[in-house]
C-alpha atoms as a PDB file:
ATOM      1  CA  UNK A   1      21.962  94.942   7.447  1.00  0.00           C
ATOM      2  CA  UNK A   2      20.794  91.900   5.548  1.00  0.00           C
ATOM      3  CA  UNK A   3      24.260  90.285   5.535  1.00  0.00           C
ATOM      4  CA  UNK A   4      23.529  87.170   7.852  1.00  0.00           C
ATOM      5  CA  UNK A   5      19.851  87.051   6.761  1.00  0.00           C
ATOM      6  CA  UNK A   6      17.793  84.480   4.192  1.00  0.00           C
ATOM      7  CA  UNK A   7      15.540  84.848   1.665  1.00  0.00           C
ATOM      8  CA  UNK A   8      13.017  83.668   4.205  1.00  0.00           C
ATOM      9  CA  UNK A   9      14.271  85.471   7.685  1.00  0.00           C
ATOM     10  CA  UNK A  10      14.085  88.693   5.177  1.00  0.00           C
ATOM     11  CA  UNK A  11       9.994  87.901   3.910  1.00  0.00           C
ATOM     12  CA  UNK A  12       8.574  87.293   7.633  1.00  0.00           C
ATOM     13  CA  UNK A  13      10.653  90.755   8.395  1.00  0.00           C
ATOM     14  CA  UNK A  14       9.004  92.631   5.946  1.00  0.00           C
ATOM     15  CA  UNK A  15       5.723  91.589   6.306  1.00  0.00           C
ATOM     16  CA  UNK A  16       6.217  92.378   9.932  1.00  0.00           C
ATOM     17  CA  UNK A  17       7.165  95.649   9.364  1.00  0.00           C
ATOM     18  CA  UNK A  18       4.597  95.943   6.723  1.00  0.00           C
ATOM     19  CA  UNK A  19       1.762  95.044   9.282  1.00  0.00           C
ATOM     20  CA  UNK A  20       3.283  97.561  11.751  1.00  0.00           C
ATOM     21  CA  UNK A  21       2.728 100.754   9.786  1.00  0.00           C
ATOM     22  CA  UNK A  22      -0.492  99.721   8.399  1.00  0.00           C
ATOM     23  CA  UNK A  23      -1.856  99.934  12.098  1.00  0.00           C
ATOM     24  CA  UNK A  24      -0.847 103.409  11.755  1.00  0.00           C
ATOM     25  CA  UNK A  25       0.699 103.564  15.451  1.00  0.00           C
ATOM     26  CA  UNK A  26       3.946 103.658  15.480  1.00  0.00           C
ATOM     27  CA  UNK A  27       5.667 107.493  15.863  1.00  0.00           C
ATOM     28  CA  UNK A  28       6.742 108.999  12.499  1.00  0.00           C
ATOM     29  CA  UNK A  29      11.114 108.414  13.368  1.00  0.00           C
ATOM     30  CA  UNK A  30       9.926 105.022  14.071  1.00  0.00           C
ATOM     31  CA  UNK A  31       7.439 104.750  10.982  1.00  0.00           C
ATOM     32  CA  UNK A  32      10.182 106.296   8.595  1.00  0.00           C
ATOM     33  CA  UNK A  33      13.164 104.037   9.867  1.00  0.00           C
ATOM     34  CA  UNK A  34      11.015 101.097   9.500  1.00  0.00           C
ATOM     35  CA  UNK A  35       9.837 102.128   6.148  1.00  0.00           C
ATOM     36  CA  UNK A  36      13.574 102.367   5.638  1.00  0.00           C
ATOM     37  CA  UNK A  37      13.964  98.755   6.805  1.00  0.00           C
ATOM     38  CA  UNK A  38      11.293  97.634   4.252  1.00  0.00           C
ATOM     39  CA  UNK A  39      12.870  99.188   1.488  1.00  0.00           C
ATOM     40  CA  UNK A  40      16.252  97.514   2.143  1.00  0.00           C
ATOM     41  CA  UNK A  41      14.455  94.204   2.519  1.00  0.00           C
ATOM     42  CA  UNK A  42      12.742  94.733  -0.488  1.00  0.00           C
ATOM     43  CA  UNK A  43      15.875  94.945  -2.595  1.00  0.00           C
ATOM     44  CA  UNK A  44      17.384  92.250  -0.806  1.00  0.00           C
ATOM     45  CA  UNK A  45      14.279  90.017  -1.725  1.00  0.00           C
ATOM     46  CA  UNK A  46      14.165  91.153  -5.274  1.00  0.00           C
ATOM     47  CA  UNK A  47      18.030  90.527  -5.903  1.00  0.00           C
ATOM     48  CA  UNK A  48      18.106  86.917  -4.493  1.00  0.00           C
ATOM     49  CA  UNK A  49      14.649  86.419  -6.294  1.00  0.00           C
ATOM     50  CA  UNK A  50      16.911  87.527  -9.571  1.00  0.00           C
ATOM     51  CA  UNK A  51      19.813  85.662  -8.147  1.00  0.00           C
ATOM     52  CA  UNK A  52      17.806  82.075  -7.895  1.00  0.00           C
ATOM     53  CA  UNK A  53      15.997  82.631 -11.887  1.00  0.00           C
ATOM     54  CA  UNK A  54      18.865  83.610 -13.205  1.00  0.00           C
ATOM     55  CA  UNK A  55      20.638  80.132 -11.377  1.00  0.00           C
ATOM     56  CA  UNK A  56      17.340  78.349 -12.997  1.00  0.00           C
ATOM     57  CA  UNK A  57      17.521  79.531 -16.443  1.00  0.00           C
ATOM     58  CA  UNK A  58      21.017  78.451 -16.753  1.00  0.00           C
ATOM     59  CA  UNK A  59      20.386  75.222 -15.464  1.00  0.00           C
ATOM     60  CA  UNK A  60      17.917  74.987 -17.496  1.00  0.00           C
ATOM     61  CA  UNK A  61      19.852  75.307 -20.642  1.00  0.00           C
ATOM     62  CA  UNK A  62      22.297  73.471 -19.647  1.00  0.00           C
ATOM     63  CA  UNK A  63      19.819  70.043 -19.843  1.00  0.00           C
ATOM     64  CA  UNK A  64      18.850  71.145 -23.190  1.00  0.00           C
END
């Protein structure tokens, strides 16, 4: 769940789990679950990413 987490908490997360498979020594449930993970992080990322230009633009036409 990324309910509770920030934009931040969710980055160090990912590359965590990022740095964990590229060792290449985790067991394949836990390799695919944390692949998983990364995906939903990922989206979560990209949406607030979206969320905060989307807040910028219309700020930014607003002081036009």
């Amino acid at each position: 769940m990324t309910d509770n987490l920030t934009f931040e908490q969710a980055i160090v997360e990912l590359e965590e789990i990022v740095k964990a498979l590229e060792c290449g020594k985790m067991p394949l449930d836990e390799a695919v679950k944390a692949f998983e993970r990364g995906s939903e992080l990922r989206e979560f990322c990209e949406r607030k990413l979206k969320d905060a230009q989307l807040k910028i633009e219309t700020l930014s036409d607003k002081g036009e």
